[in-house]
Protein backbone atom coordinates (compact mmCIF):
# COMPACT_ATOMS: atom_id res chain seq x y z
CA UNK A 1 33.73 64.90 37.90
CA UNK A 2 36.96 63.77 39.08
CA UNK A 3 37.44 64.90 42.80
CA UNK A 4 40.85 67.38 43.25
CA UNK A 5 42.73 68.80 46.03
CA UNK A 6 43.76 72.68 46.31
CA UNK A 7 47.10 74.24 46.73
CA UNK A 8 47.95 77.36 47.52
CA UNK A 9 51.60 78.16 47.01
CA UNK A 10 52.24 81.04 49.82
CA UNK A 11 55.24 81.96 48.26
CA UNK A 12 53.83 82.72 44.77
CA UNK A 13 50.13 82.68 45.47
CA UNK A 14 49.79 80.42 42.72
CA UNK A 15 46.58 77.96 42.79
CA UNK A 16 47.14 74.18 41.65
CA UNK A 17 44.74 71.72 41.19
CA UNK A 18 46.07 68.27 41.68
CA UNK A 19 43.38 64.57 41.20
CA UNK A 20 42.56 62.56 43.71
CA UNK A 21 42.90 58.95 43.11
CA UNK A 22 41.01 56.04 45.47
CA UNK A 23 40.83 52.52 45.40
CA UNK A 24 38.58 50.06 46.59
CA UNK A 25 37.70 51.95 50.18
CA UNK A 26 37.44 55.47 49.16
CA UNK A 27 37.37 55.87 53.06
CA UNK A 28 40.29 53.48 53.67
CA UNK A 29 42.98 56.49 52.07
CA UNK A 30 43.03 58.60 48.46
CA UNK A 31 45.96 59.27 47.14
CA UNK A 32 47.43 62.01 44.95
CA UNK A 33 49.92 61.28 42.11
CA UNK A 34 53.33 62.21 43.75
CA UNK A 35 54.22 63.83 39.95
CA UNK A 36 51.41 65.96 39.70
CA UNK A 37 53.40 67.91 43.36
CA UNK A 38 56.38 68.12 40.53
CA UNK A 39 53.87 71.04 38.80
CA UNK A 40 54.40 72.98 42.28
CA UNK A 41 57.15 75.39 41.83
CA UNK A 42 58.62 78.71 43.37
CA UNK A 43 60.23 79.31 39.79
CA UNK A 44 60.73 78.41 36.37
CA UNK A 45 63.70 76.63 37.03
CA UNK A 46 62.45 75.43 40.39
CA UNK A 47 62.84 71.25 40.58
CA UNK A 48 59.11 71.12 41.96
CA UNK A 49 57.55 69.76 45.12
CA UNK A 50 58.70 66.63 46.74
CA UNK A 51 57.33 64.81 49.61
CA UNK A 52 59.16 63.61 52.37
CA UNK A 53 58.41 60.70 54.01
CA UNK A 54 61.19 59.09 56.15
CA UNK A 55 60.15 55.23 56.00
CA UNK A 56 57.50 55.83 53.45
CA UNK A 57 55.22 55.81 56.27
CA UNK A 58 52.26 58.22 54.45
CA UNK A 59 53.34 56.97 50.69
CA UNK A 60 51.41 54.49 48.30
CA UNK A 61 54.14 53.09 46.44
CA UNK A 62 51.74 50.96 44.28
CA UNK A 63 48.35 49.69 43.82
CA UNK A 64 47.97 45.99 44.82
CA UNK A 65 45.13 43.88 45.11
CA UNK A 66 46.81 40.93 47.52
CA UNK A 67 46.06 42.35 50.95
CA UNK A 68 44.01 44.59 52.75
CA UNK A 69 44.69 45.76 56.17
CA UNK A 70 42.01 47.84 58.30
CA UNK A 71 44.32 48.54 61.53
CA UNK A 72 41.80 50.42 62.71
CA UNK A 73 38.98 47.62 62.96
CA UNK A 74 41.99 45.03 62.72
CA UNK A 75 40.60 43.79 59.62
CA UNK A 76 43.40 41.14 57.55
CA UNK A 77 41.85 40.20 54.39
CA UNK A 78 43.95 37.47 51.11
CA UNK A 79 42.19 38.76 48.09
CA UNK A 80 38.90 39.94 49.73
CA UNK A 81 38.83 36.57 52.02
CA UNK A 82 39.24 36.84 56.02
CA UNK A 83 42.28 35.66 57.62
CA UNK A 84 39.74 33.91 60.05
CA UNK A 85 38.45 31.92 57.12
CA UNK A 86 40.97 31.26 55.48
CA UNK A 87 42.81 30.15 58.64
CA UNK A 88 39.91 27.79 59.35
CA UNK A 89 38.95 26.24 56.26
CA UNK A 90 41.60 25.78 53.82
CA UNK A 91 45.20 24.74 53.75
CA UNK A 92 48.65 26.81 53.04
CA UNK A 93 48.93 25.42 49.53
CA UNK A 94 45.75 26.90 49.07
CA UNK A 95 46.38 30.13 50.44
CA UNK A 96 49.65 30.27 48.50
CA UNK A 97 47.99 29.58 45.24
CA UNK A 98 45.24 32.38 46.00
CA UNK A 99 47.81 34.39 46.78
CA UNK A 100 49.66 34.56 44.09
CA UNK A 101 46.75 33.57 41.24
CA UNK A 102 43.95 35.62 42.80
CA UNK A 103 41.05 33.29 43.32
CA UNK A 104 40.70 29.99 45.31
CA UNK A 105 41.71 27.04 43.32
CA UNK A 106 38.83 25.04 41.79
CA UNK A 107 40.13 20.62 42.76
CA UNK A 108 41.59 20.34 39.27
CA UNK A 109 43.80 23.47 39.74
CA UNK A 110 44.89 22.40 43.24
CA UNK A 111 45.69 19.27 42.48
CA UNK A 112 48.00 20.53 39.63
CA UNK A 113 49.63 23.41 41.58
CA UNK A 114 49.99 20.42 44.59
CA UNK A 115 51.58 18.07 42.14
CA UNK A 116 53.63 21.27 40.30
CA UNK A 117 55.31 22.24 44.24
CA UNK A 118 55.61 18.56 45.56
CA UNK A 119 57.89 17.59 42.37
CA UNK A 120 60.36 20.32 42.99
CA UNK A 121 60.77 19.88 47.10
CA UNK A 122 64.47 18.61 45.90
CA UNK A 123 67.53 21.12 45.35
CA UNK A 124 70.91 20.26 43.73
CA UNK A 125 73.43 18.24 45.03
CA UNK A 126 75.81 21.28 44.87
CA UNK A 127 73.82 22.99 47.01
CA UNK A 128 74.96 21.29 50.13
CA UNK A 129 77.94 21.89 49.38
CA UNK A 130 77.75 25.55 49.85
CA UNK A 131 75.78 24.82 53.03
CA UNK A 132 78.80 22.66 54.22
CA UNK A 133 81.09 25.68 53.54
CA UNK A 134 78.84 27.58 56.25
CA UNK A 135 80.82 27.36 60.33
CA UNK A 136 78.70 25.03 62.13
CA UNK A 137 77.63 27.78 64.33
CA UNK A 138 76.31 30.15 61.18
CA UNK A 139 72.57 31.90 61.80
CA UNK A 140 70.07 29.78 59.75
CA UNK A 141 68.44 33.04 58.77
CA UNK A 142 72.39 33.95 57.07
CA UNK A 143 72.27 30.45 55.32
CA UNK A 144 68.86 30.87 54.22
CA UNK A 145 69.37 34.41 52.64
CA UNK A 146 72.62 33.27 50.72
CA UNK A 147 71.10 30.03 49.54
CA UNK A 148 68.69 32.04 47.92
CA UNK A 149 70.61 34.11 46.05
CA UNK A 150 72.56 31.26 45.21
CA UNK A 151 69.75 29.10 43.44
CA UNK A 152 69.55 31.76 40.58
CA UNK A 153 73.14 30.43 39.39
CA UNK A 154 71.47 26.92 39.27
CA UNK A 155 68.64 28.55 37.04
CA UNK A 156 70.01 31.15 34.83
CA UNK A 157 66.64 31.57 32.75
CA UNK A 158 65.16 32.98 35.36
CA UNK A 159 66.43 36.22 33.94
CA UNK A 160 63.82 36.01 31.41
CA UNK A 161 61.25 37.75 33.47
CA UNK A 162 59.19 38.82 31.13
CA UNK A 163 58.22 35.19 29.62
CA UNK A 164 55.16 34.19 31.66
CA UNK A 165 56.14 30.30 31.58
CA UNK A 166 59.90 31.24 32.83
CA UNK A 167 57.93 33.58 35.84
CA UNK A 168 55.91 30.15 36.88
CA UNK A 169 58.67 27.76 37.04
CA UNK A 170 60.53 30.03 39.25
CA UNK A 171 57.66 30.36 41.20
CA UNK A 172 56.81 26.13 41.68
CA UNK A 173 60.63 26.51 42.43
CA UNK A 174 60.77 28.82 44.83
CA UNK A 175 57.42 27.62 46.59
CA UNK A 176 58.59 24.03 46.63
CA UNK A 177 62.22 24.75 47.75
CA UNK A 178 62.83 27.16 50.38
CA UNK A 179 61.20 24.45 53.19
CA UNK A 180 63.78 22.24 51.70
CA UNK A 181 67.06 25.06 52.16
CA UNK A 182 65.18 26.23 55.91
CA UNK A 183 65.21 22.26 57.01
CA UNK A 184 69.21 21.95 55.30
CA UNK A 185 70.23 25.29 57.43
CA UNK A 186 68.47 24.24 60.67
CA UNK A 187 70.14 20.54 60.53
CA UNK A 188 73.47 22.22 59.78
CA UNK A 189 73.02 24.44 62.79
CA UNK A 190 72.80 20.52 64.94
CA UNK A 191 75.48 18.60 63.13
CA UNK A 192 72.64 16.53 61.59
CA UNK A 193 72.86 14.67 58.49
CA UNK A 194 70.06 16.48 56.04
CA UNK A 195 67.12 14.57 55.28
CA UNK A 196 65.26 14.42 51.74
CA UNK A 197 62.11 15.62 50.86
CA UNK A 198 59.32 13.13 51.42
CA UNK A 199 56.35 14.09 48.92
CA UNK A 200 54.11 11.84 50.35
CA UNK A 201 53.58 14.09 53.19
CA UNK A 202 51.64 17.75 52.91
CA UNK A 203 53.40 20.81 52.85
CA UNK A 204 53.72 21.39 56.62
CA UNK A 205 54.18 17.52 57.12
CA UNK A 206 57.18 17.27 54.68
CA UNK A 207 58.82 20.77 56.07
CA UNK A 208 58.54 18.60 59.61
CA UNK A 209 59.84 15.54 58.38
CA UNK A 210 63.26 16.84 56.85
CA UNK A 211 63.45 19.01 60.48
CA UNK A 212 62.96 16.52 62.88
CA UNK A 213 63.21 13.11 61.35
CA UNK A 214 65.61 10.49 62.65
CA UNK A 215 66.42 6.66 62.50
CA UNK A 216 62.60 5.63 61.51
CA UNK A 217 62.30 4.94 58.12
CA UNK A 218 59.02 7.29 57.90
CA UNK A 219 58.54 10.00 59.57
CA UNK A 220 54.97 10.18 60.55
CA UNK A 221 54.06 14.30 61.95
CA UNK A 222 51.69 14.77 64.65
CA UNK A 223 48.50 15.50 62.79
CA UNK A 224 47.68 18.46 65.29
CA UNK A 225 50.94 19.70 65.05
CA UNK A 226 51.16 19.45 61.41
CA UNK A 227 47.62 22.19 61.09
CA UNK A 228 49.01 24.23 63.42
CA UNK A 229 51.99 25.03 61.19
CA UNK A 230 49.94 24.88 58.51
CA UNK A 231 47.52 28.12 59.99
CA UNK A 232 50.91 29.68 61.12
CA UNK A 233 52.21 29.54 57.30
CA UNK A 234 48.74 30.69 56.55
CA UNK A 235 48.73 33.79 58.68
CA UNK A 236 52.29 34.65 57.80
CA UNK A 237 51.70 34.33 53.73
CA UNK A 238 51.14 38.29 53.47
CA UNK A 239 50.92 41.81 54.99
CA UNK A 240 51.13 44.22 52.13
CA UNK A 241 53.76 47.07 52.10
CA UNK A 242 55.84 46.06 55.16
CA UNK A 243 59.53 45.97 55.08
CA UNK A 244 60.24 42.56 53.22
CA UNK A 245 57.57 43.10 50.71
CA UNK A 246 58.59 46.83 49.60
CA UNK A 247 62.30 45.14 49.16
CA UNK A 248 61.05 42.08 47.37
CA UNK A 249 59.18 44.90 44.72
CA UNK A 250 62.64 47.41 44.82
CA UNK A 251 64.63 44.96 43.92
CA UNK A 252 62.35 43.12 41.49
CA UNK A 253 62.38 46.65 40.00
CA UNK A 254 65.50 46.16 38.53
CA UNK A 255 64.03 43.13 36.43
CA UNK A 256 66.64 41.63 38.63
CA UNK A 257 65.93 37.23 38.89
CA UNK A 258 62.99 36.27 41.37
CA UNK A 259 66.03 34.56 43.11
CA UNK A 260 68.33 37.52 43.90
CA UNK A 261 64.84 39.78 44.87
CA UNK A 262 63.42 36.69 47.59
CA UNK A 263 67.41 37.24 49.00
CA UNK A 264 66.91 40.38 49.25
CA UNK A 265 63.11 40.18 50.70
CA UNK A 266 64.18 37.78 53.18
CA UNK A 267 67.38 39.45 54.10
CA UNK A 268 64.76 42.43 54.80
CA UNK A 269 62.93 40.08 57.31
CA UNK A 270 66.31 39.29 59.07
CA UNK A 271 66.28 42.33 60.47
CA UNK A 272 65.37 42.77 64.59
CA UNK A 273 62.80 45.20 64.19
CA UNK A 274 60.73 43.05 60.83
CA UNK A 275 61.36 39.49 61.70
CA UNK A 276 62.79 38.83 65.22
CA UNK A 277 60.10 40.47 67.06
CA UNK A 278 58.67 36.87 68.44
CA UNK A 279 61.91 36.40 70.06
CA UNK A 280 61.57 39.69 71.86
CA UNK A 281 58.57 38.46 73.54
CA UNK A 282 60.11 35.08 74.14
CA UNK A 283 62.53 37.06 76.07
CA UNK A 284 60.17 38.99 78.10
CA UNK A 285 58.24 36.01 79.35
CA UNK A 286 61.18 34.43 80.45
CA UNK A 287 62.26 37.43 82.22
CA UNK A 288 58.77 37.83 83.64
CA UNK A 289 59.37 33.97 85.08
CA UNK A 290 55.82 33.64 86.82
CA UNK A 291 52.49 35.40 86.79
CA UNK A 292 52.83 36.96 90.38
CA UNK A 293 55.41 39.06 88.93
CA UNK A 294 53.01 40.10 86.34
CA UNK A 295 51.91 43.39 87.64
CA UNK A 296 54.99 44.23 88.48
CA UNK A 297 56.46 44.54 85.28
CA UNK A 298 53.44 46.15 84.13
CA UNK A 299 54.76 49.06 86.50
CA UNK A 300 58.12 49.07 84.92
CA UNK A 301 56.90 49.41 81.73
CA UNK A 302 54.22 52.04 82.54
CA UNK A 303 57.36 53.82 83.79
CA UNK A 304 59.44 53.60 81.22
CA UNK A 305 61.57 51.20 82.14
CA UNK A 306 61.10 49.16 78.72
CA UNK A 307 58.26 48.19 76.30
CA UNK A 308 55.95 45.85 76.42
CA UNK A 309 56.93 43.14 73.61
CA UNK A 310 54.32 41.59 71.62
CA UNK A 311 52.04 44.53 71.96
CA UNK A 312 51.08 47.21 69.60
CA UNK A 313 51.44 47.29 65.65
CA UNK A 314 52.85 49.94 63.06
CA UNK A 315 49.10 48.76 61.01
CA UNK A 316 46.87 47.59 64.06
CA UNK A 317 45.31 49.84 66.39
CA UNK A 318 43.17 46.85 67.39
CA UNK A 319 43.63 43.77 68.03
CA UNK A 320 45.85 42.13 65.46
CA UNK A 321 43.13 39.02 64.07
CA UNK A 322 46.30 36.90 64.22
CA UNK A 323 47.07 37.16 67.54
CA UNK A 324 43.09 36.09 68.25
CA UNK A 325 43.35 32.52 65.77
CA UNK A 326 46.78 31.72 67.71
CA UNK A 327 45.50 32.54 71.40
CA UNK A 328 42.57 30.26 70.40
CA UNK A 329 45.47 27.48 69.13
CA UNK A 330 47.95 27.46 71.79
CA UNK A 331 46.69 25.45 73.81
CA UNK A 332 45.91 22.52 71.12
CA UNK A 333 49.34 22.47 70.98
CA UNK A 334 50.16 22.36 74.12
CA UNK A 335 47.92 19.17 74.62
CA UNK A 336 50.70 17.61 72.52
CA UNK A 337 53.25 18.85 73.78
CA UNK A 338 52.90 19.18 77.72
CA UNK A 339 52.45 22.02 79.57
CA UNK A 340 54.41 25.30 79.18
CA UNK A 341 54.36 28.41 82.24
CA UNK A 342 55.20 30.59 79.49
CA UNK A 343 51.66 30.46 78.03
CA UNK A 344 49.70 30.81 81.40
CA UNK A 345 52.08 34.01 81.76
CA UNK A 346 51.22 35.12 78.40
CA UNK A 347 47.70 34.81 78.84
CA UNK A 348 47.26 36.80 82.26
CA UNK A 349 49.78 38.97 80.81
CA UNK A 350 47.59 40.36 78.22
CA UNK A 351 44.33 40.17 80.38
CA UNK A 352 45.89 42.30 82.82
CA UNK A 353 47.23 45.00 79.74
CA UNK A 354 43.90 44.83 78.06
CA UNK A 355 42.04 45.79 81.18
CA UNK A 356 44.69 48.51 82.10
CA UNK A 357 43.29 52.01 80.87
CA UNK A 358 47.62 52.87 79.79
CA UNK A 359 47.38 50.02 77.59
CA UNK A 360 44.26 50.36 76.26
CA UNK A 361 44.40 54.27 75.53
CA UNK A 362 47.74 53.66 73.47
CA UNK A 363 45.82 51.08 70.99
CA UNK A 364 48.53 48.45 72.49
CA UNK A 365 46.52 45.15 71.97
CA UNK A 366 48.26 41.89 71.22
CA UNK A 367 50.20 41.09 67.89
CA UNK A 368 51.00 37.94 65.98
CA UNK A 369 54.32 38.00 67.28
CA UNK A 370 52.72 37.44 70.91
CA UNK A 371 51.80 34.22 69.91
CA UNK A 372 53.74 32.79 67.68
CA UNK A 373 57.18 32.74 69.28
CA UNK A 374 55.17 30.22 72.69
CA UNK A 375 54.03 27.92 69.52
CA UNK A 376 57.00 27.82 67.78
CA UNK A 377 59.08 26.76 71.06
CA UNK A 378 56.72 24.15 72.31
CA UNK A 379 56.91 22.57 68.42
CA UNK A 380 60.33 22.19 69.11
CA UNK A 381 62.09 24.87 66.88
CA UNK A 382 64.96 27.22 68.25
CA UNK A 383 65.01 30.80 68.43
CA UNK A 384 67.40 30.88 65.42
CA UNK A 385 64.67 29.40 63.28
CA UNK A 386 61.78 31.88 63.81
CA UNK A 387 62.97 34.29 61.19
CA UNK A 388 62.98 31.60 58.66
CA UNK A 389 59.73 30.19 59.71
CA UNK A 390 58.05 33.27 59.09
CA UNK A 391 59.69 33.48 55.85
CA UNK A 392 59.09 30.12 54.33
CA UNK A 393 55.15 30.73 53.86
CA UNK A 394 55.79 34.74 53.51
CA UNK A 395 58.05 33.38 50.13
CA UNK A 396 54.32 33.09 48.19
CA UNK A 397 53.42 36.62 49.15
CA UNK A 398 56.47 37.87 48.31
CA UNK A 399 56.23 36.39 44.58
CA UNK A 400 52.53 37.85 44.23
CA UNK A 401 53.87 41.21 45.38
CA UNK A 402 56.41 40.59 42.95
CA UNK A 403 54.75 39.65 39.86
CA UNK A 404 52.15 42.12 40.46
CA UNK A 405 54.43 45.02 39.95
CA UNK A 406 56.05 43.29 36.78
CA UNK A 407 52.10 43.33 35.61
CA UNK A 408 51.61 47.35 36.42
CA UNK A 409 52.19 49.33 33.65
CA UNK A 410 52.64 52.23 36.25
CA UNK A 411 55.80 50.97 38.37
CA UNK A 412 59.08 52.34 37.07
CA UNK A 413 62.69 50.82 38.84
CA UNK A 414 63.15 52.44 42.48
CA UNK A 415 64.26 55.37 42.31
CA UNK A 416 63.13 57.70 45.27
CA UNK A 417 64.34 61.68 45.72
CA UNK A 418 66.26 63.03 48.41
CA UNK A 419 66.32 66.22 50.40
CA UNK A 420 70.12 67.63 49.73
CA UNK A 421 71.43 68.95 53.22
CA UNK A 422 75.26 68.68 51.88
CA UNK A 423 77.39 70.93 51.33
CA UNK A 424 77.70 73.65 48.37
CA UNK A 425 80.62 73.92 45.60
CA UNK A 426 83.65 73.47 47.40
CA UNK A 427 86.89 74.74 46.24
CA UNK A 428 89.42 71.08 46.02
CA UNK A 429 92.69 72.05 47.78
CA UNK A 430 95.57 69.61 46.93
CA UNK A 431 96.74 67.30 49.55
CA UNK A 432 100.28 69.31 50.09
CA UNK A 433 98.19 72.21 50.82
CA UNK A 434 96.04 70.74 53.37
């Protein structure tokens, strides 16, 4: 028997019976079919029941099998495999290709998907041309959004959507090139000539070498360095229904070009409150400036006076598994890289929060974007960049999310109500008369 909610419509006493859907966690939220609210009405000619949801905080807008998020037990899971694991045991490309194919590739299939990424690091000529059209002080983040959009002019059958082989090449394309477009914006931000793919190197190594490389002839990365990125990518590959991902699948909607829908995905992420949050925190430490003024600030922000960056999680009310694997990594790094206060203030920052009772009541542990921002300094790259860090490895999880809801028969383009607070028929009164 299929399990059903009822209504009771107070202002017609009618009774409505309305299925409950679940997915793989009963426990972890059912759903109801928003249509079957439609059958709710005061009258015949009654529209039906919507539901309003500023934010679509309380609304499944699909079924997906990429990611699973327990906030509560702060639980991040790529196709049923920990983030812990995953973070510890394989590389991006791997995580990428699980991603987006659903299972772990066997050596033959990574090898191929390798190869099928490495051999399309390179973009066209022409498009360093538009870069060069960019001031020299133009946001990375800008230059990286517009290049996107801009690569679906240099591959118009990417329209073709629907052919499976069409949706792969895109997505070796789009995989292979947007380290290549983030390394071109970041060395137009410095005046520096841009430097070629090298396909020699791994993933993370290449993305380094067109970054940071010089007057050598090769560029050789650090080869702690180089996994650190690569479990940063890792981590940042996917996190369901946030922000980026629910424009990625609105615009994809459309059938719009998997070009014009990562644009709009990443544009998403360029946003303050999606992608800059690690800057925020970046911020705060400096403003902090030494651990004696620790519990001081704690005060202030116990008061009011601001919020705690780095803390707390729309998802998470625990602590963000993330935020654990970089903790545990920062200081790796920092054996590279020399020393760095902000870290030491970081670290007594949060064990004072997490032993603080405020803190602790309010579910405000640690996030990724605690972390990230102190490892993404001390390997060198500016604020500007963060936002397009985080997207370069996020680009595969967009594309699952993506061709996912191409796959389900159920999605429809975006189309979502609205609660009409205008006004009535208004009489027009000509402009003479006014």
């Amino acid at each position: 028997m299929t399990d059903t909610l009822t209504i009771i419509d107070n202002r017609t006493e009618k009774r409505y019976e309305l299925p409950i859907m679940y997915g793989t966690y009963p426990e972890y939220g059912a759903a109801i079919p928003a249509k079957e609210l439609r059958k709710v009405k005061a009258s015949d000619t009654d529209f039906g029941m919507l539901c309003y949801d500023p934010g679509f905080t309380n609304t499944a807008s699909c079924k997906s099998s990429v990611t699973f998020i327990d906030g509560e037990k702060g639980i991040l899971r790529y196709r049923g495999y920990t983030i812990e694991q995953l973070a510890e045991n394989s590389n991006y490309l791997e995580v990428a290709y699980l991603s987006l194919f659903g299972d772990l590739p066997t050596k033959e299939e990574l090898d191929r998907w390798v190869y099928e990424v490495t051999h399309h690091t390179f973009v066209h000529e022409n498009l360093k041309q538009l870069m060069a059209a960019f001031r020299h002080d133009a946001h990375p983040m800008g230059m990286f959004v517009s290049s996107l959009a801009a690569l679906s002019t240099f591959y118009p059958e990417a329209r073709n959507i629907e052919d499976p082989e069409v949706r792969l090449k895109q997505i070796h394309r789009l995989v292979a090139k947007v380290g290549t477009i983030a390394a071109f914006a970041y060395r137009h931000s410095r005046g520096l000539p841009y430097v070629y793919p090298d396909n020699d190197l791994s993933y993370t190594g290449n993305f380094l070498n067109m970054m940071y490389k010089t007057t050598e002839l090769k560029y050789e990365p650090n080869p702690i360095l180089e996994k650190v990125l690569d479990v940063l990518f890792i981590l940042h590959v996917d996190h369901e229904q946030n922000c980026s991902a629910n424009a990625m699948r609105a615009v994809g909607s459309s059938h719009s070009d998997p070009y014009c829908s990562l644009s709009a995905a990443a544009a998403a992420l360029y946003g303050p409150l999606h992608g800059g949050a690690n800057e925020m925190v970046l911020r705060m430490l400096r403003e902090i400036g030494h651990v004696d003024e620790i519990p001081d600030y704690i005060q202030r922000v116990k008061a009011g006076d601001f919020r705690l960056m780095g803390f707390g999680h729309r998802v998470y009310k625990n602590y963000d598994p993330r935020a654990r694997i970089l903790r545990e990594l920062a200081p790796e790094v920092f054996k590279v890289t020399g020393t760095n206060p902000m870290l030491d203030i970081a670290i007594e920052l949060e064990r004072i929060a997490l032993e603080d009772e405020y803190f602790v009541k309010r579910n405000l542990y640690p996030n990724v974007d605690f972390y990230s921002g102190i490892i993404y300094q001390a390997l060198g790259f500016p604020v500007a960049m963060f936002p397009v860090l985080f997207a370069i490895p996020r680009t595969a999880g967009w594309l699952a999310q993506w061709n996912e809801m191409l796959m389900d028969g159920d999605q429809r383009i975006a189309r979502p109500r609205q609660v009409f607070e205008g006004y009535d028929l208004r009489e027009y009164t000509p402009l003479a008369g006014r």
